[in-house]
Protein backbone atom coordinates (compact mmCIF):
# COMPACT_ATOMS: atom_id res chain seq x y z
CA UNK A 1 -6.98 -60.96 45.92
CA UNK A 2 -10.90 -62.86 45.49
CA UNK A 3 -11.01 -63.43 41.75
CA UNK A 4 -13.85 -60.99 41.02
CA UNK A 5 -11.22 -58.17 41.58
CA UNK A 6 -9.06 -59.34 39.19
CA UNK A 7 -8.82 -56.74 36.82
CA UNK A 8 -6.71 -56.29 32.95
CA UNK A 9 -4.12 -53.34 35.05
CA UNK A 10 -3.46 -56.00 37.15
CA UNK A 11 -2.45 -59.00 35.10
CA UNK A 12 -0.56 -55.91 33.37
CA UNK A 13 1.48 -55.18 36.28
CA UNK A 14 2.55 -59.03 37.21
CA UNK A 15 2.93 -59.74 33.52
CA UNK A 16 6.20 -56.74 33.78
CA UNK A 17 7.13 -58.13 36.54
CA UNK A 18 10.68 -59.95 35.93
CA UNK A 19 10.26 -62.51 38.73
CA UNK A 20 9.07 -65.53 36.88
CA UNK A 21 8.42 -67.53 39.99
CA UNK A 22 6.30 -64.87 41.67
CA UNK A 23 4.15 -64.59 38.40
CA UNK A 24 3.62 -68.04 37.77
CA UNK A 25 2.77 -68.66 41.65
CA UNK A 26 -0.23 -65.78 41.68
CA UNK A 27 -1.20 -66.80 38.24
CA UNK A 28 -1.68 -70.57 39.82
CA UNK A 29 -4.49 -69.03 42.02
CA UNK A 30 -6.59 -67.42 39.37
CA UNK A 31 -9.11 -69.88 37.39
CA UNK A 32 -8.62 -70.14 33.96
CA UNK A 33 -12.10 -69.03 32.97
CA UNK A 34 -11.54 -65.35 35.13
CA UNK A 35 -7.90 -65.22 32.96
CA UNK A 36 -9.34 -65.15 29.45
CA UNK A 37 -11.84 -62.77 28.84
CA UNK A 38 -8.89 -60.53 30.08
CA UNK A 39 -6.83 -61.25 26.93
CA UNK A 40 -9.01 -58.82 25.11
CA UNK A 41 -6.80 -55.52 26.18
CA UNK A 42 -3.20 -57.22 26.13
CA UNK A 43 -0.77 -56.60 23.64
CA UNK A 44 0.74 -59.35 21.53
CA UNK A 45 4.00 -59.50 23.65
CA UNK A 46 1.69 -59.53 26.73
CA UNK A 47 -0.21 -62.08 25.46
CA UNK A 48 2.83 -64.41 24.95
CA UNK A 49 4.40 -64.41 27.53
CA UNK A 50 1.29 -64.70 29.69
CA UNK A 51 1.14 -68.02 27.57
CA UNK A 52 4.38 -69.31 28.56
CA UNK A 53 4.22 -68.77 32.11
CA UNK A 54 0.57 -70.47 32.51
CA UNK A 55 2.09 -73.18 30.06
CA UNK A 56 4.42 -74.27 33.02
CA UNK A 57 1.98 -74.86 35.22
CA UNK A 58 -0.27 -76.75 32.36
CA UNK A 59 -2.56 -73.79 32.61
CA UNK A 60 -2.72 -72.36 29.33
CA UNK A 61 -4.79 -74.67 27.66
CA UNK A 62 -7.44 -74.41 30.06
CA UNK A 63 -7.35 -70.99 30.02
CA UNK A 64 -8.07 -70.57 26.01
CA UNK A 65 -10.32 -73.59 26.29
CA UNK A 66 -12.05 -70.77 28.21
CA UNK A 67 -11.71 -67.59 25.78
CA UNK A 68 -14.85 -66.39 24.49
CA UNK A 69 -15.35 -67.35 20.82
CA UNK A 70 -15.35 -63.89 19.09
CA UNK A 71 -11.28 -63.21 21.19
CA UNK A 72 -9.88 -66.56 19.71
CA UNK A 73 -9.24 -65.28 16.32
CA UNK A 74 -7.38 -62.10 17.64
CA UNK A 75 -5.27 -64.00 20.91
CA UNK A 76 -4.25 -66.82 18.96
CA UNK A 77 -2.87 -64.35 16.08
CA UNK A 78 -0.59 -63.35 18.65
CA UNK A 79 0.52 -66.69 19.81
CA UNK A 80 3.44 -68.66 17.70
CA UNK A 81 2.70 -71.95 15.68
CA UNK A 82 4.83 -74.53 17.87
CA UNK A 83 3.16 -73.18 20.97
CA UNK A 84 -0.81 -73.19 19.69
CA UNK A 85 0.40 -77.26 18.79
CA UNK A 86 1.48 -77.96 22.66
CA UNK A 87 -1.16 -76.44 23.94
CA UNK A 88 -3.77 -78.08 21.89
CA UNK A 89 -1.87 -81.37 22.35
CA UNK A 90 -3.22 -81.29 26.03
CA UNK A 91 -7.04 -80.36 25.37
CA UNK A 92 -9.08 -83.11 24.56
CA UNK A 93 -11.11 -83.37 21.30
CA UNK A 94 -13.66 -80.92 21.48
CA UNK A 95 -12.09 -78.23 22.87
CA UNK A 96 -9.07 -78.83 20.42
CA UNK A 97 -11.49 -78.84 18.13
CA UNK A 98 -13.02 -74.99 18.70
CA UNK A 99 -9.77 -73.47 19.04
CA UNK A 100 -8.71 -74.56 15.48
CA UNK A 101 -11.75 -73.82 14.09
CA UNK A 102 -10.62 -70.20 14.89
CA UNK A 103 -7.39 -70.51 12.59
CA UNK A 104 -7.36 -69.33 9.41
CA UNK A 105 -7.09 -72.58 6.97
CA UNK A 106 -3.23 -71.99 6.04
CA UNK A 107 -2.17 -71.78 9.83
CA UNK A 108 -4.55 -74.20 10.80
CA UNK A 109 -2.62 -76.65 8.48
CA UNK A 110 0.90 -75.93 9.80
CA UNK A 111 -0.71 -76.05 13.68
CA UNK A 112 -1.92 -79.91 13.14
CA UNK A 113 0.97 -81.01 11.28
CA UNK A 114 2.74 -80.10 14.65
CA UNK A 115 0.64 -82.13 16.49
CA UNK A 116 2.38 -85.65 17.63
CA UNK A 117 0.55 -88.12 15.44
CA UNK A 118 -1.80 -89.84 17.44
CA UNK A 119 -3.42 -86.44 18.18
CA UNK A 120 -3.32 -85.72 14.59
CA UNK A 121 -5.34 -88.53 13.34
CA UNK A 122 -8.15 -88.22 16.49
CA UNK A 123 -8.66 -84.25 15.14
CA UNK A 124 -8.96 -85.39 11.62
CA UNK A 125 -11.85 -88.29 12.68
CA UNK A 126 -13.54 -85.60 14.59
CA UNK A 127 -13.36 -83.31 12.03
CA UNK A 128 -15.35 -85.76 9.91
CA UNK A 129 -18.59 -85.35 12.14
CA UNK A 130 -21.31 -83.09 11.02
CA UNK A 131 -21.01 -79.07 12.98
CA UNK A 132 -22.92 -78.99 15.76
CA UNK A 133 -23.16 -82.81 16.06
CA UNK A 134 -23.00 -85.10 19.32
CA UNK A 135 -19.25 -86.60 17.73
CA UNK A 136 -17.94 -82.80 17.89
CA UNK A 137 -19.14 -82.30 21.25
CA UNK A 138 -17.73 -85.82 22.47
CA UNK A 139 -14.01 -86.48 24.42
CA UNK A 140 -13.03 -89.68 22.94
CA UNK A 141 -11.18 -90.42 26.32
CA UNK A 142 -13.12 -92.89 28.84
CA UNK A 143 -12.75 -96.32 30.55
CA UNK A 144 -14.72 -98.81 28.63
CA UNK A 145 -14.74 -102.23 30.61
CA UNK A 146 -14.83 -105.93 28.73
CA UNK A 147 -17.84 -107.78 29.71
CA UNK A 148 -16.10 -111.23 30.55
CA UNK A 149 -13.03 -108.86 32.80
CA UNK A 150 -13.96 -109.98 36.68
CA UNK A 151 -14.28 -106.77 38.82
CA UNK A 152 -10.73 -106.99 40.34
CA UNK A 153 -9.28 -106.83 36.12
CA UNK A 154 -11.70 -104.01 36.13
CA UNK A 155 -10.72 -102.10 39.25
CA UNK A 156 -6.68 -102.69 38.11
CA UNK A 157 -7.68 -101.02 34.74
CA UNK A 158 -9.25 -98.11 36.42
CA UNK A 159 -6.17 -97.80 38.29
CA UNK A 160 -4.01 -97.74 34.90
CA UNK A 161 -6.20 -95.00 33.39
CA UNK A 162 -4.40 -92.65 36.86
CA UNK A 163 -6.52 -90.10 37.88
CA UNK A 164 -9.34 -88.86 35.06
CA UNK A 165 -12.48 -88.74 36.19
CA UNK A 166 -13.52 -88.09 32.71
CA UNK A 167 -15.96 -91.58 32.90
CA UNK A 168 -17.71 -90.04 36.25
CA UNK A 169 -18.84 -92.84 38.43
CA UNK A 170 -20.47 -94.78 35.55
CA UNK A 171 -18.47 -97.11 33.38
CA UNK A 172 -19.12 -98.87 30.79
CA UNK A 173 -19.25 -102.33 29.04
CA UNK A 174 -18.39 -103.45 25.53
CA UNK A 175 -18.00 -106.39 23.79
CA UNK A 176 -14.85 -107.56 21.94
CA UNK A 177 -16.10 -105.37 18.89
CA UNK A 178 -16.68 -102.39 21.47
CA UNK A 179 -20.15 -102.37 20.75
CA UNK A 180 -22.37 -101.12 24.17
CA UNK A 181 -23.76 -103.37 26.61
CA UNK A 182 -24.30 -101.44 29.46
CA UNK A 183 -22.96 -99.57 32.44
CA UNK A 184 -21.48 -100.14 36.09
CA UNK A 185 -21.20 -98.26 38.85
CA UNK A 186 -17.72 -97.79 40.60
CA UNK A 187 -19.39 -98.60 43.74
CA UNK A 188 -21.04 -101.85 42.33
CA UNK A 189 -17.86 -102.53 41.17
CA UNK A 190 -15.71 -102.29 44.54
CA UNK A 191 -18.18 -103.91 46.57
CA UNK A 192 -18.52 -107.29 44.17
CA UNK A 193 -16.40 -110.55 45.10
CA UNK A 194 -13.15 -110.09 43.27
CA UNK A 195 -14.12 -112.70 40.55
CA UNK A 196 -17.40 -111.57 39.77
CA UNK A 197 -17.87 -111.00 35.96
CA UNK A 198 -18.42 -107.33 34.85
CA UNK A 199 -21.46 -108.28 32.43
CA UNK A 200 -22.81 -109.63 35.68
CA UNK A 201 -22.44 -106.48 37.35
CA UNK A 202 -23.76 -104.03 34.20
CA UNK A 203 -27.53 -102.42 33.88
CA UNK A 204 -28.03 -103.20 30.24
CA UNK A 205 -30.82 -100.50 29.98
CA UNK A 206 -29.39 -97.13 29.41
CA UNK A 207 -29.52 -94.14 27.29
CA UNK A 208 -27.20 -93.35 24.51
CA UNK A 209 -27.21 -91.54 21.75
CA UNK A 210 -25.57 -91.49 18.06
CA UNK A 211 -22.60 -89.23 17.06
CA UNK A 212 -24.11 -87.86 14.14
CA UNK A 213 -27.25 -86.79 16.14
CA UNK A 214 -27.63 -83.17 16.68
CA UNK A 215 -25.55 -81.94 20.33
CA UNK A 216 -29.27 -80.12 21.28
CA UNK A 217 -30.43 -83.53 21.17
CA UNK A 218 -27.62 -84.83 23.83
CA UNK A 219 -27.95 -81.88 26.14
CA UNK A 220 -31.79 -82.78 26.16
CA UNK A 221 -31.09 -86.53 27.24
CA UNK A 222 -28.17 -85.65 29.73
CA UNK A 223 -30.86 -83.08 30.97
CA UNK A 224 -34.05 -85.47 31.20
CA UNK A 225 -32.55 -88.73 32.83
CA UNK A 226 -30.31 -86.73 34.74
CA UNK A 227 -26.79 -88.28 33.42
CA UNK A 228 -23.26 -87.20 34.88
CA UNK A 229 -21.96 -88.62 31.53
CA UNK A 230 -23.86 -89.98 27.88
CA UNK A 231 -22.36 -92.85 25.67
CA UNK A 232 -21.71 -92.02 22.18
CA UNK A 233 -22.12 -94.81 19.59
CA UNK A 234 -21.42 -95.26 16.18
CA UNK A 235 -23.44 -96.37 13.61
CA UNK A 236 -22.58 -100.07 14.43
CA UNK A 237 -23.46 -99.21 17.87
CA UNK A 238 -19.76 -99.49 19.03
CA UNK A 239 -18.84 -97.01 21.80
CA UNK A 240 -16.78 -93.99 20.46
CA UNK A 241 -17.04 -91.30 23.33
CA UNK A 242 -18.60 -89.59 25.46
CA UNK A 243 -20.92 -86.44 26.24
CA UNK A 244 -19.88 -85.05 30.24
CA UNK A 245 -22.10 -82.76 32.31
CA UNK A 246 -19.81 -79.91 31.61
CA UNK A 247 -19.81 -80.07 28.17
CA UNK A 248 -23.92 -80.64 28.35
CA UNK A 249 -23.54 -77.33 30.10
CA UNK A 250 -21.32 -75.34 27.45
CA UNK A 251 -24.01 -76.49 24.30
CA UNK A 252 -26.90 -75.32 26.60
CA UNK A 253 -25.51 -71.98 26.83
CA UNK A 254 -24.68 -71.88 22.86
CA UNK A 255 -28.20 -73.27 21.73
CA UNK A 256 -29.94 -70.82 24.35
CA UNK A 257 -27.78 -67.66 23.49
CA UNK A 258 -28.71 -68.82 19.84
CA UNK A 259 -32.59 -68.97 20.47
CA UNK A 260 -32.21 -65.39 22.49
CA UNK A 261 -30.56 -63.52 19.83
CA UNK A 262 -33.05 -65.26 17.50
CA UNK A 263 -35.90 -64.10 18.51
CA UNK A 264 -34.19 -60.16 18.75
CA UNK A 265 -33.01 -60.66 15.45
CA UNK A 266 -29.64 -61.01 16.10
CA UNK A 267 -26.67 -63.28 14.85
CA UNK A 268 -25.36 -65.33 17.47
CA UNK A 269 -21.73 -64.70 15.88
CA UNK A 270 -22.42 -60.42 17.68
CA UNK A 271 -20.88 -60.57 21.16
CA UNK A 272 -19.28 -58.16 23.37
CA UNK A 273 -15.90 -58.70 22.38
CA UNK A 274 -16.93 -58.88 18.42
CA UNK A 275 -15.77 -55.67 16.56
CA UNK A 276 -17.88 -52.53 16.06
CA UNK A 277 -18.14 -53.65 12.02
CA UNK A 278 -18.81 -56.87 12.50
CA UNK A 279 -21.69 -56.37 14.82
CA UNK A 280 -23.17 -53.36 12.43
CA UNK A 281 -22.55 -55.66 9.15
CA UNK A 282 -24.46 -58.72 11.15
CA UNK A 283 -27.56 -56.19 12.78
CA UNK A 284 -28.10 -53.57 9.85
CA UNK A 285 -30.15 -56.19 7.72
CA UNK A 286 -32.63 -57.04 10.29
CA UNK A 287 -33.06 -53.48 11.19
CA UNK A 288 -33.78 -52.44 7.59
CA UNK A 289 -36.49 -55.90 7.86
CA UNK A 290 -38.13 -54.12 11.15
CA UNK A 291 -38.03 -50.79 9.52
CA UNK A 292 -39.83 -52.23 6.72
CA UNK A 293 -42.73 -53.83 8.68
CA UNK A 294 -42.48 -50.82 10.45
CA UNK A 295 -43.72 -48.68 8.13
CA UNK A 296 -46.13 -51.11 6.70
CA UNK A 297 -47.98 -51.18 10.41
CA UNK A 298 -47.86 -47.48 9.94
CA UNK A 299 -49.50 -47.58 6.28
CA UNK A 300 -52.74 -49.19 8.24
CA UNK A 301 -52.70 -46.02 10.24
CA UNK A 302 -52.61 -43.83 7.02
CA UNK A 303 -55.64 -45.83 5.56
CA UNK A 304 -58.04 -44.46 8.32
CA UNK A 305 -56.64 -40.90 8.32
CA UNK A 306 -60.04 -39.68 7.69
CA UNK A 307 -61.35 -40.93 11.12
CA UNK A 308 -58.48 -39.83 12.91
CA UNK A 309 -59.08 -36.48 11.61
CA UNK A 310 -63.00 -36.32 12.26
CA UNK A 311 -61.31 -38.06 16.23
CA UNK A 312 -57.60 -37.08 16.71
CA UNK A 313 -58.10 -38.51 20.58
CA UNK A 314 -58.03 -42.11 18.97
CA UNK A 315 -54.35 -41.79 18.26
CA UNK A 316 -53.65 -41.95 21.83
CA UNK A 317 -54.55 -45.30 22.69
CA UNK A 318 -53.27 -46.74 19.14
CA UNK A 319 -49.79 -47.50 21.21
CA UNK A 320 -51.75 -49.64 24.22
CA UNK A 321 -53.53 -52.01 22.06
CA UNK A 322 -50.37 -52.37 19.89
CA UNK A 323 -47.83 -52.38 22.74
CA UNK A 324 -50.05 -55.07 24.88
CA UNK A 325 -50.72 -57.07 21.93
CA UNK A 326 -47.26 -57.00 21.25
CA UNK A 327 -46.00 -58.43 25.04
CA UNK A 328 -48.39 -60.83 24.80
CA UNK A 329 -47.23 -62.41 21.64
CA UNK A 330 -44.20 -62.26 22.62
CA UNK A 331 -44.42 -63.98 26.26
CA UNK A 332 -46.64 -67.09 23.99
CA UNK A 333 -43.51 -67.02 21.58
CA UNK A 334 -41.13 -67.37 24.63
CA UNK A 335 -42.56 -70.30 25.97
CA UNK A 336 -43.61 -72.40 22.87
CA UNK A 337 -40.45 -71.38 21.73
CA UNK A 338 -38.69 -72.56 24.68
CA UNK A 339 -40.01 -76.06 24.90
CA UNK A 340 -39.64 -76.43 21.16
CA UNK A 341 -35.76 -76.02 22.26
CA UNK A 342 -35.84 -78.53 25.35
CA UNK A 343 -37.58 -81.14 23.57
CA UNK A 344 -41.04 -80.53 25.41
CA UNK A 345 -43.49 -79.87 22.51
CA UNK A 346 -43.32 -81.54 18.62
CA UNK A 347 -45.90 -80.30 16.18
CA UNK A 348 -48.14 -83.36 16.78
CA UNK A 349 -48.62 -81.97 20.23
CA UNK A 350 -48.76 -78.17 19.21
CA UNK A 351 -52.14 -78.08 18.46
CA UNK A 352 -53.34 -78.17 22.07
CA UNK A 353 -50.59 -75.73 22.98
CA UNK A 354 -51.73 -73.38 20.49
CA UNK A 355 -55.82 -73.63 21.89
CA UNK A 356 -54.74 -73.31 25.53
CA UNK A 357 -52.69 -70.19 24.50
CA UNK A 358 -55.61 -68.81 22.28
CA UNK A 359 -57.84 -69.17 25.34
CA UNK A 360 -55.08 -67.09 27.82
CA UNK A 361 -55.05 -64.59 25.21
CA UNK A 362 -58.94 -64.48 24.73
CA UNK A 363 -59.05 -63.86 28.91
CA UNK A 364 -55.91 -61.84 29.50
CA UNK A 365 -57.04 -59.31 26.28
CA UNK A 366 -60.94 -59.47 27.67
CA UNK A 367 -59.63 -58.18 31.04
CA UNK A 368 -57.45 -55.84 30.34
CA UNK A 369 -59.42 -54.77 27.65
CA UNK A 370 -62.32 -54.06 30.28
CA UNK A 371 -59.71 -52.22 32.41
CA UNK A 372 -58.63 -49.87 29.37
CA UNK A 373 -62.04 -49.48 28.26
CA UNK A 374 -62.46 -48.18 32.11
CA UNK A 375 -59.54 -45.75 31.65
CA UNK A 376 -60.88 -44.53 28.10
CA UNK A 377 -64.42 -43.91 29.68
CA UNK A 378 -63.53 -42.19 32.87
CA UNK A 379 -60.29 -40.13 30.71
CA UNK A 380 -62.32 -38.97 27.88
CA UNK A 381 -66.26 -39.11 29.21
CA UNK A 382 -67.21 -41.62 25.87
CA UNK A 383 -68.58 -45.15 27.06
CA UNK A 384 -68.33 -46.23 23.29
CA UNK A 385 -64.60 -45.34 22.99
CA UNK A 386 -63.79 -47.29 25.82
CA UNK A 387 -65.75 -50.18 24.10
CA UNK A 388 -64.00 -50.07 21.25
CA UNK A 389 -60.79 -50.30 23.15
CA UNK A 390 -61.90 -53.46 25.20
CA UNK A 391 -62.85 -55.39 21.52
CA UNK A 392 -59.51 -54.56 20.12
CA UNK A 393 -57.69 -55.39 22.41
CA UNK A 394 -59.71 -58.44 23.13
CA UNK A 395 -58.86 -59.30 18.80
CA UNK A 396 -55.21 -58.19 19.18
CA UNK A 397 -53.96 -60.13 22.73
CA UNK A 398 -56.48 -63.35 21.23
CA UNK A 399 -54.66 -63.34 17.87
CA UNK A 400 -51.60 -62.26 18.61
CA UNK A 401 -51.43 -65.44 21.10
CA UNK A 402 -52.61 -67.93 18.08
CA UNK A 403 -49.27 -66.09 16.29
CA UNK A 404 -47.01 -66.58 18.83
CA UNK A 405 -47.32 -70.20 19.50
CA UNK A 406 -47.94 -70.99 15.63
CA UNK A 407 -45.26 -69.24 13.99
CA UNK A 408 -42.58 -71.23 16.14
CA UNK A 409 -44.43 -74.79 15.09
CA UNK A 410 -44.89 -73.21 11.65
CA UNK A 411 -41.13 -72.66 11.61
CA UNK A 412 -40.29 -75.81 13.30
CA UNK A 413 -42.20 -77.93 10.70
CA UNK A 414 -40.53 -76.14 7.62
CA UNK A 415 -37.08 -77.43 9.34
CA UNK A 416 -36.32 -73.42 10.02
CA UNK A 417 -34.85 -72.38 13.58
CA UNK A 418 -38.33 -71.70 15.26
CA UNK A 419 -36.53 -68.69 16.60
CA UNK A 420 -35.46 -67.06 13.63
CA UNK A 421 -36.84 -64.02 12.83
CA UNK A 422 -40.15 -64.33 14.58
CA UNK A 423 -39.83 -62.10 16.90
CA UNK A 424 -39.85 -59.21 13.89
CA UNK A 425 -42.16 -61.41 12.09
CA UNK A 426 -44.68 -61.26 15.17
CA UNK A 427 -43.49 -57.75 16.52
CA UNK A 428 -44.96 -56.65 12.95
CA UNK A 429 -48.19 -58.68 13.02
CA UNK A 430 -49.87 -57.23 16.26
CA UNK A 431 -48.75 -54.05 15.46
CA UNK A 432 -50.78 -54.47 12.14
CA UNK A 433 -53.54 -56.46 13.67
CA UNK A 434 -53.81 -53.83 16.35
CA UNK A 435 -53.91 -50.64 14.48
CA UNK A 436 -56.71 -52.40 12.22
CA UNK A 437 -58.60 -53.52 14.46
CA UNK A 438 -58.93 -50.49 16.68
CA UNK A 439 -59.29 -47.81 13.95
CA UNK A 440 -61.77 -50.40 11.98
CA UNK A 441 -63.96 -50.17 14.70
CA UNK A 442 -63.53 -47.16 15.52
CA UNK A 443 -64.60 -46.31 11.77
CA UNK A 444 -67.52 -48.50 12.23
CA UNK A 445 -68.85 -46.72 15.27
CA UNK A 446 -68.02 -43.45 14.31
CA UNK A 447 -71.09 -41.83 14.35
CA UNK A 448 -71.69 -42.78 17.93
CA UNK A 449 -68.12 -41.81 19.12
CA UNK A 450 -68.54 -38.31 17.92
């Protein structure tokens, strides 16, 4: 059966099913990551013994490695102490690390106190490293070569490590305090004389990056130079880990579903999977925000009820200036916003992102300004309405532009999450902007409209 068409009634089904063997067999062909977002509609017994039989096959670690965040809490309430232990005792740090970050604090002590001790003390010196950090993000697992070791010693130590490929193709070389030198290529290293020294063999110019520095910031330099794998130093500079492709690609997807439910006003913590209460408790305060600003836009209508009276047609195109104001904000928010996150723009550099997007929105609100104005002329038979609607929307679309690349940089530069909130924050703005700036016109033309 092709893994798409794997489905919860039939893991049900083989789970009942009493041969062992047969279960464990069909369970080998199924990917780990297709497995766990099935979890979500077994039952506890389910659940367990699902566990034991991908346990056998040193499949069940990978497969809650794999769970999505908001199911961990609930599947690994249903799993027994001893066996959360052996599976975490095959995970390596950082995915050790976010499964018992999902246990509540009493369990989570009796889980690493069944952890054999060597295992123990590596989760308690990650645990040390700030959350969200390059040292949380790190395995601590990789083949670090001596600099004086001649490529044969290095080859036969490659050969003792059996068959990880956590290193990639790229090793690397320390000194005798295991500070970083450099790295070697496997194929460098193969094709040497036997007796050639390592340091010999090493580029001493690579990129590397400090465990306390943010994991954005890794997944930015992995991204950039194009790395299969990124060192991890220590404040001495001595080599502590190391940052893989795959791992890169996990912290992408968390800091861009972060930046996504940002700018909606959403907590990245509301998923799918996350309870009906949860998600209510985590979007009813930002809803009571935009219903705020809400009605504050529509206080600016209020204030020129008068001319809307003496011309009720103007409340027609009151929703196209604000709604194309409001898209165009929005598309200038995306992008600064966007390279804010990759690393592309700093606020030193903002200011001639913010003048080229002031100048798109001056042409993109001047021409479809003219083309609304058109519409407005030809619709109602008033060549002044539809001039009013071109110098609106040529104000709203030019300053809602300026907005949506400042309020990122503004955010940015107060150390805030340039995502948070500014999508309401902005939302309101050029719904404001474009209600006064329509009906104040309007006002001040009045006489010639009617």
């Amino acid at each position: 059966m092709p893994e798409q068409d794997i489905t919860t009634d039939f893991l049900k089904r083989l789970l009942a099913n009493d041969d062992d063997q047969l279960a464990e067999e069909r369970l080998a062909e199924i990917h780990p990551s297709t497995l766990a977002p099935l979890l979500a509609d077994l039952g506890a017994a389910e659940i367990q013994r699902l566990i034991d039989l991908l346990f056998v096959r040193h499949r069940a670690a990978a497969m809650l490695a794999h769970l999505p965040p908001e199911l961990m809490p609930q599947i690994l309430e249903d799993i027994p102490d001893q066996r959360i232990a052996d599976v975490l005792a095959r995970l390596e740090i950082d995915d050790m690390l976010l499964l018992v970050e999902h246990l509540p604090s009493n369990r989570r002590e009796i889980v690493e106190e069944l952890l054999p001790p060597s295992q123990r003390r590596d989760l308690m010196r990650a645990e040390l490293y700030p959350p969200d950090s390059a040292g949380r993000a790190m395995v601590t697992h990789f083949i670090a070569l001596h600099q004086e070791m001649t490529a044969q010693e290095a080859i036969d130590a490659i050969r003792l490590e059996g068959d990880s490929d956590d290193g990639g193709l790229h090793l690397y070389v320390v000194d005798e305090g295991r500070r970083l030198l450099g790295v070697v290529h496997v194929r460098k290293l193969v094709s040497a004389p036997p007796e050639t020294p390592v340091g010999g063999l090493m580029v001493p110019e690579l990129v590397s990056i400090s465990s306390e520095a943010d994991q954005e910031e890794a997944a930015q330099l992995v991204a950039r130079y194009d790395l299969l794998a990124l060192p991890v130093t220590d404040p001495d500079d001595r080599m502590v880990g190391i940052i893989t492709v795959d791992d890169v690609i996990d912290v992408i997807n968390e800091e861009a579903t972060e930046d996504i439910y940002h700018l909606a006003g959403l907590s990245d913590s509301d998923r799918v999977y996350t309870s009906a209460r949860v998600s209510i408790n985590k979007r009813l305060p930002w809803m009571l925000v935009n219903l705020g600003t809400a009605f504050t836009a529509a206080s600016v209508v209020g204030f020129y009820e008068s001319t809307l009276d003496q011309l009720v047609s103007l409340a027609i195109f009151l929703p196209v200036v604000a709604g194309v104001g409001g898209n165009g904000g929005i598309q200038t928010l995306t992008v600064i916003t966007r390279s804010i996150a990759l690393g592309e723009i700093e606020f030193s550099s903002g200011l001639r992102a913010v003048g080229k997007e002031l100048w798109v929105g001056l042409v993109i609100g001047s021409v479809a300004g003219i083309l609304a104005g058109l519409v407005a002329y030809l619709w109602q038979g008033n060549p002044i309405l539809g001039l009013v609607l071109l110098l609106a929307m040529m104000i709203t679309m030019t300053v809602a532009s300026l907005l949506g690349a400042a309020i990122p940089l503004m955010l940015k530069s107060l150390g805030q999450d340039p995502a948070l909130g500014a999508g309401v924050l902005l939302t309101f703005c050029t719904d404001a902007l474009g209600f006064f700036s329509f009906l104040g016109i309007a006002t001040l033309l009045l006489e010639h409209l009617l």
